[in-house]
C-alpha atoms as a PDB file:
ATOM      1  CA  UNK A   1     116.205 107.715 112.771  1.00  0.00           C
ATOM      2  CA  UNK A   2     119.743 105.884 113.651  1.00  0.00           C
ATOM      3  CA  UNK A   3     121.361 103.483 110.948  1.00  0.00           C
ATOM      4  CA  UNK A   4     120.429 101.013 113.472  1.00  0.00           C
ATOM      5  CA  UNK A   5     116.819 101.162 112.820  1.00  0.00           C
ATOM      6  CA  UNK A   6     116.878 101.380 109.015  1.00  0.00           C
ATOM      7  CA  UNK A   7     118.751  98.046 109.568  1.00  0.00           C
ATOM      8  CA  UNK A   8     115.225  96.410 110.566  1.00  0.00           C
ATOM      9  CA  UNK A   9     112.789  97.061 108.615  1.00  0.00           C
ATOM     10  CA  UNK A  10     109.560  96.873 109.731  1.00  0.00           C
ATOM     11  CA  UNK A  11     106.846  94.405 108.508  1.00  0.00           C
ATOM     12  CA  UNK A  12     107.416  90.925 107.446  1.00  0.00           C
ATOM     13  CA  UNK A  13     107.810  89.295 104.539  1.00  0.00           C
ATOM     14  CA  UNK A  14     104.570  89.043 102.152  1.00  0.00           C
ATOM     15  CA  UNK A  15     104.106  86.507  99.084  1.00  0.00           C
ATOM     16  CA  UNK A  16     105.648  88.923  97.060  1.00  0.00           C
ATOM     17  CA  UNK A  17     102.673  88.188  94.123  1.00  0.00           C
ATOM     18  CA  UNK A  18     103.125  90.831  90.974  1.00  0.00           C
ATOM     19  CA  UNK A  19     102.159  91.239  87.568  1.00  0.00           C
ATOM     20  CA  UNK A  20     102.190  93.473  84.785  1.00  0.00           C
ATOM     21  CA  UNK A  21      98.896  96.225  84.971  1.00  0.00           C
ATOM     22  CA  UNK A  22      97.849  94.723  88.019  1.00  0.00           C
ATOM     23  CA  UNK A  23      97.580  97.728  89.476  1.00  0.00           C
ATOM     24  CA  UNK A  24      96.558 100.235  86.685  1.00  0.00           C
ATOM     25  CA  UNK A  25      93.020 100.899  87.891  1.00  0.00           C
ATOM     26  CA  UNK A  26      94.642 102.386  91.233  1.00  0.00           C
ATOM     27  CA  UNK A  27      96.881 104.308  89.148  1.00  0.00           C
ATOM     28  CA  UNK A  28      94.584 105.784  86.681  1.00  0.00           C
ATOM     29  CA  UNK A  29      92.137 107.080  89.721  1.00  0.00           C
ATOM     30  CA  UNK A  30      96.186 108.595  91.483  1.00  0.00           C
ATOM     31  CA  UNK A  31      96.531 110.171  88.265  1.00  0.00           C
ATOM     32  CA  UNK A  32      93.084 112.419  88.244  1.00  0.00           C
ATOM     33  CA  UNK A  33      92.334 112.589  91.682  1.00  0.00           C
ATOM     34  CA  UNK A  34      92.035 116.034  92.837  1.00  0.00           C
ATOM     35  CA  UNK A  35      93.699 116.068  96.378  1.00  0.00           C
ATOM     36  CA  UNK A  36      96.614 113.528  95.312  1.00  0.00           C
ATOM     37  CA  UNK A  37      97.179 116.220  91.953  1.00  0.00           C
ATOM     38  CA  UNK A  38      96.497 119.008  94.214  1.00  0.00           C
ATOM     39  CA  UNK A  39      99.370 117.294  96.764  1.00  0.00           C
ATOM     40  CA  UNK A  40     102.131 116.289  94.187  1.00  0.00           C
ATOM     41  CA  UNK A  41     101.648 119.558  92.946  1.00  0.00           C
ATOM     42  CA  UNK A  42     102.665 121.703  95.648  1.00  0.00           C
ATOM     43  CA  UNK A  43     105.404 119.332  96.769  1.00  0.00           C
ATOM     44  CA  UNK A  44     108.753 121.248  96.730  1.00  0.00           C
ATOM     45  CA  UNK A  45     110.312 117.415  96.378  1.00  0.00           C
ATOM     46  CA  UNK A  46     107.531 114.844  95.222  1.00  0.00           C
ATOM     47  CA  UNK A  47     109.389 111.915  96.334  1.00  0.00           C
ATOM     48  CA  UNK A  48     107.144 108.571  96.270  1.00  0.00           C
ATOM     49  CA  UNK A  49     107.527 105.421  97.625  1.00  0.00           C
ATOM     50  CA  UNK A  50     106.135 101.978  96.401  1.00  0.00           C
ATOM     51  CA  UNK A  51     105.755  99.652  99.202  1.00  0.00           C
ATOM     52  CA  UNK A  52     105.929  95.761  98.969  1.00  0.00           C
ATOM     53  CA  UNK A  53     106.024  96.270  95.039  1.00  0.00           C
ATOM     54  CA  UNK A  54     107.001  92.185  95.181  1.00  0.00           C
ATOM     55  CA  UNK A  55     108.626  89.744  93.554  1.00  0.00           C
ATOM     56  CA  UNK A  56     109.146  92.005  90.320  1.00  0.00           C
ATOM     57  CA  UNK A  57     109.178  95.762  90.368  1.00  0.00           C
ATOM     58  CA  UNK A  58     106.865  95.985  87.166  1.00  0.00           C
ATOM     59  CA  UNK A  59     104.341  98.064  88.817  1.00  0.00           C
ATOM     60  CA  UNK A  60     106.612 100.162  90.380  1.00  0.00           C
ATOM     61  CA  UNK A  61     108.026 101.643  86.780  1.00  0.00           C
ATOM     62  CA  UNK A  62     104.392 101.927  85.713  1.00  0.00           C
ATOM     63  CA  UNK A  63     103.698 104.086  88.691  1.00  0.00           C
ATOM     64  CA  UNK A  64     106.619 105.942  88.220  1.00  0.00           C
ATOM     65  CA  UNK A  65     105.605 106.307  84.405  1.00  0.00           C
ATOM     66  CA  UNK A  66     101.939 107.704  85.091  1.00  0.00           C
ATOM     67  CA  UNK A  67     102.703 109.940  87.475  1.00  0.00           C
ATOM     68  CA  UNK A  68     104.742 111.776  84.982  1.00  0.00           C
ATOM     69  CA  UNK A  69     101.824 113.227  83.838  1.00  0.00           C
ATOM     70  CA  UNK A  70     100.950 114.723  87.573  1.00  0.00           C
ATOM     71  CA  UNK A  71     104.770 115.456  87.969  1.00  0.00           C
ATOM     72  CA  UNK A  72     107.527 115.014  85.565  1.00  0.00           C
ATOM     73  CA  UNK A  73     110.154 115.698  88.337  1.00  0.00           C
ATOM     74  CA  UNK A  74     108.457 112.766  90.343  1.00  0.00           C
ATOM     75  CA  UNK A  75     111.278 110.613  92.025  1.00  0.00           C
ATOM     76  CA  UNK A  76     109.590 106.906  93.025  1.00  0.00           C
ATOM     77  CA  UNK A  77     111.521 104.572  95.194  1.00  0.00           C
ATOM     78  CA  UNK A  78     110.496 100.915  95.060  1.00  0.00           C
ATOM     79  CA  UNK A  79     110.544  99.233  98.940  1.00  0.00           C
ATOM     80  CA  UNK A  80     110.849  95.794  99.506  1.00  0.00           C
ATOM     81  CA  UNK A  81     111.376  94.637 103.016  1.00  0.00           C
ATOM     82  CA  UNK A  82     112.993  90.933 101.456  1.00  0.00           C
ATOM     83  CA  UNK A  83     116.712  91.750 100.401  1.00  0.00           C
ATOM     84  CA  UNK A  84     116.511  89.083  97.808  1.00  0.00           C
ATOM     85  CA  UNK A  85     113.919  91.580  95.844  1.00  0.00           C
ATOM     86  CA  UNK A  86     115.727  94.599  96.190  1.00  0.00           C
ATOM     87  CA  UNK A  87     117.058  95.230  92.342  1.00  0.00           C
ATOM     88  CA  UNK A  88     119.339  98.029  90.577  1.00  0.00           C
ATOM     89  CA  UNK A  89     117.820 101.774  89.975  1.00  0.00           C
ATOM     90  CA  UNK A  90     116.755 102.108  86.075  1.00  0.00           C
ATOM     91  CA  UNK A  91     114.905 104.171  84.175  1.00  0.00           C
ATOM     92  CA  UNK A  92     114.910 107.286  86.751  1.00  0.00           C
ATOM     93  CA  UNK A  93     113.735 104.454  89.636  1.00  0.00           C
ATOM     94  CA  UNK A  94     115.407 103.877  92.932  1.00  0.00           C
ATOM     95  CA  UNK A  95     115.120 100.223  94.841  1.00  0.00           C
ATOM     96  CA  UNK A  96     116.155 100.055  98.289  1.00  0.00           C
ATOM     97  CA  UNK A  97     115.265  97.683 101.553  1.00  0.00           C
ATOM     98  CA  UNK A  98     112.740  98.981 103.677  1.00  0.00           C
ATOM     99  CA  UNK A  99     109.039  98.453 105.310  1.00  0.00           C
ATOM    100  CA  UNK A 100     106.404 100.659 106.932  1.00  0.00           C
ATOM    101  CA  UNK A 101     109.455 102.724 108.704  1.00  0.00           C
ATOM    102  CA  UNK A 102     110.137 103.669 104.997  1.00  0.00           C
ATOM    103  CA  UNK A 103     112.975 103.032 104.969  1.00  0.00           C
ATOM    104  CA  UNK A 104     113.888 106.901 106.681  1.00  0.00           C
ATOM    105  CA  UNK A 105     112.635 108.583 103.621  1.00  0.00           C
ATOM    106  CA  UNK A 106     109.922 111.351 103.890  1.00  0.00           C
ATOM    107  CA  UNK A 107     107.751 110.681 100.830  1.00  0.00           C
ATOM    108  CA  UNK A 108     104.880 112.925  99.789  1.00  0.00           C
ATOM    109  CA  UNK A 109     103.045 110.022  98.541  1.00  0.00           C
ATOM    110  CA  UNK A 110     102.916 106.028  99.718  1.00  0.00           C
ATOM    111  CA  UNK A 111     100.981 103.307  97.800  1.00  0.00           C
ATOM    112  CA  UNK A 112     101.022 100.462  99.730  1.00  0.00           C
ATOM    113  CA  UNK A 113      99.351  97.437  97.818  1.00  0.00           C
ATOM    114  CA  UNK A 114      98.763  93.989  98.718  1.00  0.00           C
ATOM    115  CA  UNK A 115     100.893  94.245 101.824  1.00  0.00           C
ATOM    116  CA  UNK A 116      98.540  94.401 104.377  1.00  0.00           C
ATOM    117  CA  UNK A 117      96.354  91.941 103.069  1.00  0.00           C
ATOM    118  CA  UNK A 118      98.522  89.633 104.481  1.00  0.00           C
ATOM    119  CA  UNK A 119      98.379  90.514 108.199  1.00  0.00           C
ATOM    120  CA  UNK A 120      95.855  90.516 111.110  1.00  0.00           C
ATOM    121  CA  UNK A 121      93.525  92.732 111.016  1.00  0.00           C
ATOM    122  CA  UNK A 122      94.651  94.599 114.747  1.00  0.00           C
ATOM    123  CA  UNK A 123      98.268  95.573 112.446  1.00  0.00           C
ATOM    124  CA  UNK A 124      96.280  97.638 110.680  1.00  0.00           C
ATOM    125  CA  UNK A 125      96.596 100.824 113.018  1.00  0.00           C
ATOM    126  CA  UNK A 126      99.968  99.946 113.656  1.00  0.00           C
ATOM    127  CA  UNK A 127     101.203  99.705 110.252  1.00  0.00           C
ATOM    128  CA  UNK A 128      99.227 103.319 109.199  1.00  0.00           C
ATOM    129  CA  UNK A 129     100.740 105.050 112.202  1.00  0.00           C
ATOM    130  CA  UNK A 130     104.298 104.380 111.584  1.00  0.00           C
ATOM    131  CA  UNK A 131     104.182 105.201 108.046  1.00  0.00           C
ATOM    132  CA  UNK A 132     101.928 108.276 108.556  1.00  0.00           C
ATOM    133  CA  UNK A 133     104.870 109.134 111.254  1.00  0.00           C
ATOM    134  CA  UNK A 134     106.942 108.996 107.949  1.00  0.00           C
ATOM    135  CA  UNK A 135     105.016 111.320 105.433  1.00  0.00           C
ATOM    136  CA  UNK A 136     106.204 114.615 104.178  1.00  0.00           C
ATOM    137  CA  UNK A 137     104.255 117.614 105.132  1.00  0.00           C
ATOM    138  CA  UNK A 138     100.438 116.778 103.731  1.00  0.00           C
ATOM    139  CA  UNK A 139     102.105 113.729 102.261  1.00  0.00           C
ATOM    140  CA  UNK A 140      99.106 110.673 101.520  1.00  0.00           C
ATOM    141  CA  UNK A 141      99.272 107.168 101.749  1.00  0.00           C
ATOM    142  CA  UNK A 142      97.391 104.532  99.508  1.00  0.00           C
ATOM    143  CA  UNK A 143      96.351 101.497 101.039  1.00  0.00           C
ATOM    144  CA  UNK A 144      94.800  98.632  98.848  1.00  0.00           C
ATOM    145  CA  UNK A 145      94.212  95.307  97.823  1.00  0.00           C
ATOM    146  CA  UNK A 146      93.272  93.976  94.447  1.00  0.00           C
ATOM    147  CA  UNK A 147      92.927  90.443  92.554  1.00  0.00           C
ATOM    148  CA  UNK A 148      95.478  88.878  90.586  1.00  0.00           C
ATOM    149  CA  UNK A 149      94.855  90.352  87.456  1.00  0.00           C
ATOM    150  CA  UNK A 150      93.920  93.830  89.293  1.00  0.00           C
ATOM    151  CA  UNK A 151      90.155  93.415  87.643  1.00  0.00           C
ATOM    152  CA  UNK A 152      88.648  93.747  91.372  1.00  0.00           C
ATOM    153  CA  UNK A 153      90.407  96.610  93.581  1.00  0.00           C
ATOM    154  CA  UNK A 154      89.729  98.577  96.771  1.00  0.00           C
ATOM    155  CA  UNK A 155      91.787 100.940  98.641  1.00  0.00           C
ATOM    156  CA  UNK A 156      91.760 103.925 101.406  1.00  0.00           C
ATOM    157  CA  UNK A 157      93.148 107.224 101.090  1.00  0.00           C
ATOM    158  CA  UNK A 158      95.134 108.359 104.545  1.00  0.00           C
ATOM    159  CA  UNK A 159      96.791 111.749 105.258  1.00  0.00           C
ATOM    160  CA  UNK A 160      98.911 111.932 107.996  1.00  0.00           C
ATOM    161  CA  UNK A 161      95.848 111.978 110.584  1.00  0.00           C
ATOM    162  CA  UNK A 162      93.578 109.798 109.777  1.00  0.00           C
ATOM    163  CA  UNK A 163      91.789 107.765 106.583  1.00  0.00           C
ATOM    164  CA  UNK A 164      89.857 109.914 104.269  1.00  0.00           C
ATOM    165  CA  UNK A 165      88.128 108.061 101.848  1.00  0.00           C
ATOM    166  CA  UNK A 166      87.439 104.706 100.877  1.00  0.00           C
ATOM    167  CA  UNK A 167      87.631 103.861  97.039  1.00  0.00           C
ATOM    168  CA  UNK A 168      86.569 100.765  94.734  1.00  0.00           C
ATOM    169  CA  UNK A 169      86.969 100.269  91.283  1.00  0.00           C
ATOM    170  CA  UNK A 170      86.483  97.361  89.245  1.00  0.00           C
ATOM    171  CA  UNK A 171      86.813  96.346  85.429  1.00  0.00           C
ATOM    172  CA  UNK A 172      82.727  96.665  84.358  1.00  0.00           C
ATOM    173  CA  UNK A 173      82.749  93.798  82.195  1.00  0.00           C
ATOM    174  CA  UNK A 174      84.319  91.538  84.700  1.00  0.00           C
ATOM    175  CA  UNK A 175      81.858  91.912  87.676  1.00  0.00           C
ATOM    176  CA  UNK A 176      78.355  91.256  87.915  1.00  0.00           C
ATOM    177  CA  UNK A 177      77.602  93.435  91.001  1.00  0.00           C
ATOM    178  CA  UNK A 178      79.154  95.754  93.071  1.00  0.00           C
ATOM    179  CA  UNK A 179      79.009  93.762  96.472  1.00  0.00           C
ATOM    180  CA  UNK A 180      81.484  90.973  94.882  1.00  0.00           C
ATOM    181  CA  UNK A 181      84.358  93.781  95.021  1.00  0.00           C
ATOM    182  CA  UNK A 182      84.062  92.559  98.821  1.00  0.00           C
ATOM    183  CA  UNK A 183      86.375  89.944  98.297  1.00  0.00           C
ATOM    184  CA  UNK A 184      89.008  92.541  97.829  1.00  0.00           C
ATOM    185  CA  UNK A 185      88.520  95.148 100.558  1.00  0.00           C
ATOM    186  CA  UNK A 186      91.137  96.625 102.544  1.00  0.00           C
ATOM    187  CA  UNK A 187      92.391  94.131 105.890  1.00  0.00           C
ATOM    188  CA  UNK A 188      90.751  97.456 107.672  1.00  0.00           C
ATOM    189  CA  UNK A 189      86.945  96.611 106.281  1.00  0.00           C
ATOM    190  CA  UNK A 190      87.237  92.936 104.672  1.00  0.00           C
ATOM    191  CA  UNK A 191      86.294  91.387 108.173  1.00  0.00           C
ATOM    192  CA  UNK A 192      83.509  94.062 108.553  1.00  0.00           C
ATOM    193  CA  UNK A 193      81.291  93.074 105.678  1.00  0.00           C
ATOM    194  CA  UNK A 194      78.784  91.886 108.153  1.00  0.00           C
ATOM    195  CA  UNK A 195      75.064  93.115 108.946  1.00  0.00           C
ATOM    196  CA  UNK A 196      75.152  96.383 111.409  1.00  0.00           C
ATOM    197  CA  UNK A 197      78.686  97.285 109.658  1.00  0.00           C
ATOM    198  CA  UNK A 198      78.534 100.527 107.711  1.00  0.00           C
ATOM    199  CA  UNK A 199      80.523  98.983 104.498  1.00  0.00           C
ATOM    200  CA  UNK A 200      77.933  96.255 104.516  1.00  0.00           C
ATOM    201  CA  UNK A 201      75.417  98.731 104.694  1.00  0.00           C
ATOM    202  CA  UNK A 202      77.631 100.370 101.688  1.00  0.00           C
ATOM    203  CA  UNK A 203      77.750  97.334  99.187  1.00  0.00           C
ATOM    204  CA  UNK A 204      73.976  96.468  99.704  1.00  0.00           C
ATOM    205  CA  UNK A 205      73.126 100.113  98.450  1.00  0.00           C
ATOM    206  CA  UNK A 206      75.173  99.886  95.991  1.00  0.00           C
ATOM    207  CA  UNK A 207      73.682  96.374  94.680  1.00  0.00           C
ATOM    208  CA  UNK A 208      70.432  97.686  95.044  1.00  0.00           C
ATOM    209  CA  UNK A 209      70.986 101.065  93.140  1.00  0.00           C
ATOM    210  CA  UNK A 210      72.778  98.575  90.753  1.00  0.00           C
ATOM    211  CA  UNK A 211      69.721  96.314  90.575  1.00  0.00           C
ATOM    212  CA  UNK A 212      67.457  99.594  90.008  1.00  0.00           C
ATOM    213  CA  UNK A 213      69.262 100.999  86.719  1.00  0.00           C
ATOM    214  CA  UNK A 214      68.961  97.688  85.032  1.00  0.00           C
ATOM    215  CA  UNK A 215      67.648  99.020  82.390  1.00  0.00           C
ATOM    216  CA  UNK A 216      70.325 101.097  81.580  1.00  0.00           C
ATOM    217  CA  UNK A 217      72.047  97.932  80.672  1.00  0.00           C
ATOM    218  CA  UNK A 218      71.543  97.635  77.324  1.00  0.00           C
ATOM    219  CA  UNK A 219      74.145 101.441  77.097  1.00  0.00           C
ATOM    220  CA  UNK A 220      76.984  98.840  78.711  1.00  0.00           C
ATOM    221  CA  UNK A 221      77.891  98.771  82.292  1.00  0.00           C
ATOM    222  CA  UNK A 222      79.557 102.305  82.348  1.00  0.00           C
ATOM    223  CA  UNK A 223      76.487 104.195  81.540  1.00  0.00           C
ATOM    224  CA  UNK A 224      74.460 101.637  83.809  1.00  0.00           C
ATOM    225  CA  UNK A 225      76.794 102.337  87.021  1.00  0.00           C
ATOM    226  CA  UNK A 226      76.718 106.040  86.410  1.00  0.00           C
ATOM    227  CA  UNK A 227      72.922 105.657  86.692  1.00  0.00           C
ATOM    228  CA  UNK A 228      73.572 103.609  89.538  1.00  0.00           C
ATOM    229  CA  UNK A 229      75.922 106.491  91.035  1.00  0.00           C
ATOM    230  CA  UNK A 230      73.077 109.550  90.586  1.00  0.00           C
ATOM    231  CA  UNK A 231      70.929 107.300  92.282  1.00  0.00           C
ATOM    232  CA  UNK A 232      73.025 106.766  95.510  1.00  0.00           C
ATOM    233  CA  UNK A 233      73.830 110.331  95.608  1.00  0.00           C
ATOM    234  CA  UNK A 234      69.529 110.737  95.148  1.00  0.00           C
ATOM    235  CA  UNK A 235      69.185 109.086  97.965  1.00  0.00           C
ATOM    236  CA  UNK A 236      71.644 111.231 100.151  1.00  0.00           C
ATOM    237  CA  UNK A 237      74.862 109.280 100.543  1.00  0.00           C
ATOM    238  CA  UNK A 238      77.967 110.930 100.112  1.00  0.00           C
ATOM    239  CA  UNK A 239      79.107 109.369  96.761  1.00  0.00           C
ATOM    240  CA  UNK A 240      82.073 111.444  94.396  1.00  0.00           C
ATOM    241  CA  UNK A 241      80.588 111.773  91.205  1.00  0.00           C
ATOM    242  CA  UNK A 242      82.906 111.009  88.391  1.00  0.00           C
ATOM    243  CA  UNK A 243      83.703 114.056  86.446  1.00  0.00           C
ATOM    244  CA  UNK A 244      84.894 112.333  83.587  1.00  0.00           C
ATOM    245  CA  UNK A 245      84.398 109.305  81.347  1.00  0.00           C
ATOM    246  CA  UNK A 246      86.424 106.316  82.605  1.00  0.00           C
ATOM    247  CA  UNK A 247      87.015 103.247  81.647  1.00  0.00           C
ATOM    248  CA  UNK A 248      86.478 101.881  84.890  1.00  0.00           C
ATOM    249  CA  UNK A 249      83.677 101.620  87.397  1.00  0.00           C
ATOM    250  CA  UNK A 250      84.281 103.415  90.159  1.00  0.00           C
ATOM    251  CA  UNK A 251      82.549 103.964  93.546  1.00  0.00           C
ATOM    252  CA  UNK A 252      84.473 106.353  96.423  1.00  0.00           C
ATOM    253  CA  UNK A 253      83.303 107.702  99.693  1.00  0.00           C
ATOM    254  CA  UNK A 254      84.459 109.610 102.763  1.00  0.00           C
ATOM    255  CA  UNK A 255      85.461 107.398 105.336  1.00  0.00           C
ATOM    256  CA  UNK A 256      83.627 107.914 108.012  1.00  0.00           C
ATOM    257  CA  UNK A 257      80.715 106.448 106.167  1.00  0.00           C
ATOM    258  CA  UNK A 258      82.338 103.110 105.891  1.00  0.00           C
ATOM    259  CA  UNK A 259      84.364 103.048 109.382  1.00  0.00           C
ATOM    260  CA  UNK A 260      84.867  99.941 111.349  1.00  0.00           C
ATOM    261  CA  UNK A 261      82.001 100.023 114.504  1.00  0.00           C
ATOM    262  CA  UNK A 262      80.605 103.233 113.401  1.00  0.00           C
ATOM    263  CA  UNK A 263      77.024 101.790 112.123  1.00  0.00           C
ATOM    264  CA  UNK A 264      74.081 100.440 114.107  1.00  0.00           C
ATOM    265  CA  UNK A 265      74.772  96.997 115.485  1.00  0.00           C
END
């Protein structure tokens, strides 16, 4: 890549929107998930890159904090494609101008929050390509969206090929049903949660297997969306059980089950 190119970074500018924890739920689930362990793990340089970390790099150092427990060698570099953002290196973080080029780095992992959001929906592809063009060997990206105070949050796993899962996780005290983590799904689904759409068809299990283990309530909403989770993996859908307690709810699939056009119109 010439000097020229890193010169223009691609993307444009986004709100640049931030705030302390808002993105902890999406960290927590980096932190234990197998493949992105599995990945950072066998990295010979586990180089990661926060893109469009915004106005204020706060969740950039807490990324860079948790994944210390994955990989205490872990080098993050914050990417902001606005000049005006782009702060000093601290506490073992890097800040530099870039967008999804990546500013010429080859990371092993991208998270890439509340960026895309903000474009059309036909970007999408684009924007995945050229920073799956950019990944290390088996390197993953993280694509998501969440709400303000990161309470409602969604986001897709990529390797360098193609998507692999989608993910939502929500704070269980804060959401009524699973459906209303809609609001907050990827700019790949959010204009797909329409009848014959497979994520539709997602949500509305979901609600109803939600609906069904009502009376599981009165345990709290953990134990009442694990019920819900045996239940949608009773009935056959693909749905990764969560191995552990968490203090989040938590619903993940592959992705072909919730890909754009692939359901029954």
């Amino acid at each position: 890549m010439t000097s020229a190119t890193l010169k223009r970074p691609h993307g444009v500018i986004t709100r640049g929107t931030t705030g302390i924890n808002r993105l902890r739920r999406s960290d927590r689930w980096l932190v234990h998930d197998a493949l992105v362990r599995r990945t950072l793990h066998a990295s010979a340089d586990p180089l990661v890159v926060d893109l469009g970390y915004g106005a204020r790099p706060h969740t950039t150092f807490e990324l860079a904090d948790r994944l210390t427990a994955v990989r205490g060698d872990r080098r993050v570099v914050g990417l902001e494609i606005d000049p005006e953002r782009v702060v000093e290196s601290r506490n073992g973080v890097s800040f530099a101008r870039g967008g999804f080029e990546l500013s010429g780095l080859r990371p092993v992992l991208v998270r890439a929050f509340n960026v895309l959001r903000q474009y059309p929906e036909d970007a999408v592809g684009p924007a995945w390509a050229r920073m799956q063009s950019g990944l290390a060997p088996g390197g993953l990206i993280v694509d998501g969206t969440c709400d303000e105070l990161g309470r409602r949050c969604a986001w897709v796993l990529l390797d360098a090929t193609r998507p692999l899962s989608l993910t939502l996780a929500w704070d269980p005290f804060a959401v009524e049903k699973p459906s209303d983590i809609a609001e907050r799904l990827p700019k790949a689904l959010i204009h797909r949660n329409v009848p014959g759409e497979p994520v539709h068809a997602l949500l509305a299990a979901a609600d109803r297997a939600w609906a069904t283990a009502a009376p599981h309530g009165s345990f709290g909403p953990r134990v009442r969306w694990r019920a819900a989770l045996a239940l949608l993996r009773a009935q056959g859908l693909p749905v990764q059980p969560q191995r552990r307690r968490l203090r989040d709810n938590i619903l993940t699939v592959p992705w072909h089950l919730v890909a754009p056009g692939s359901g029954t119109n």
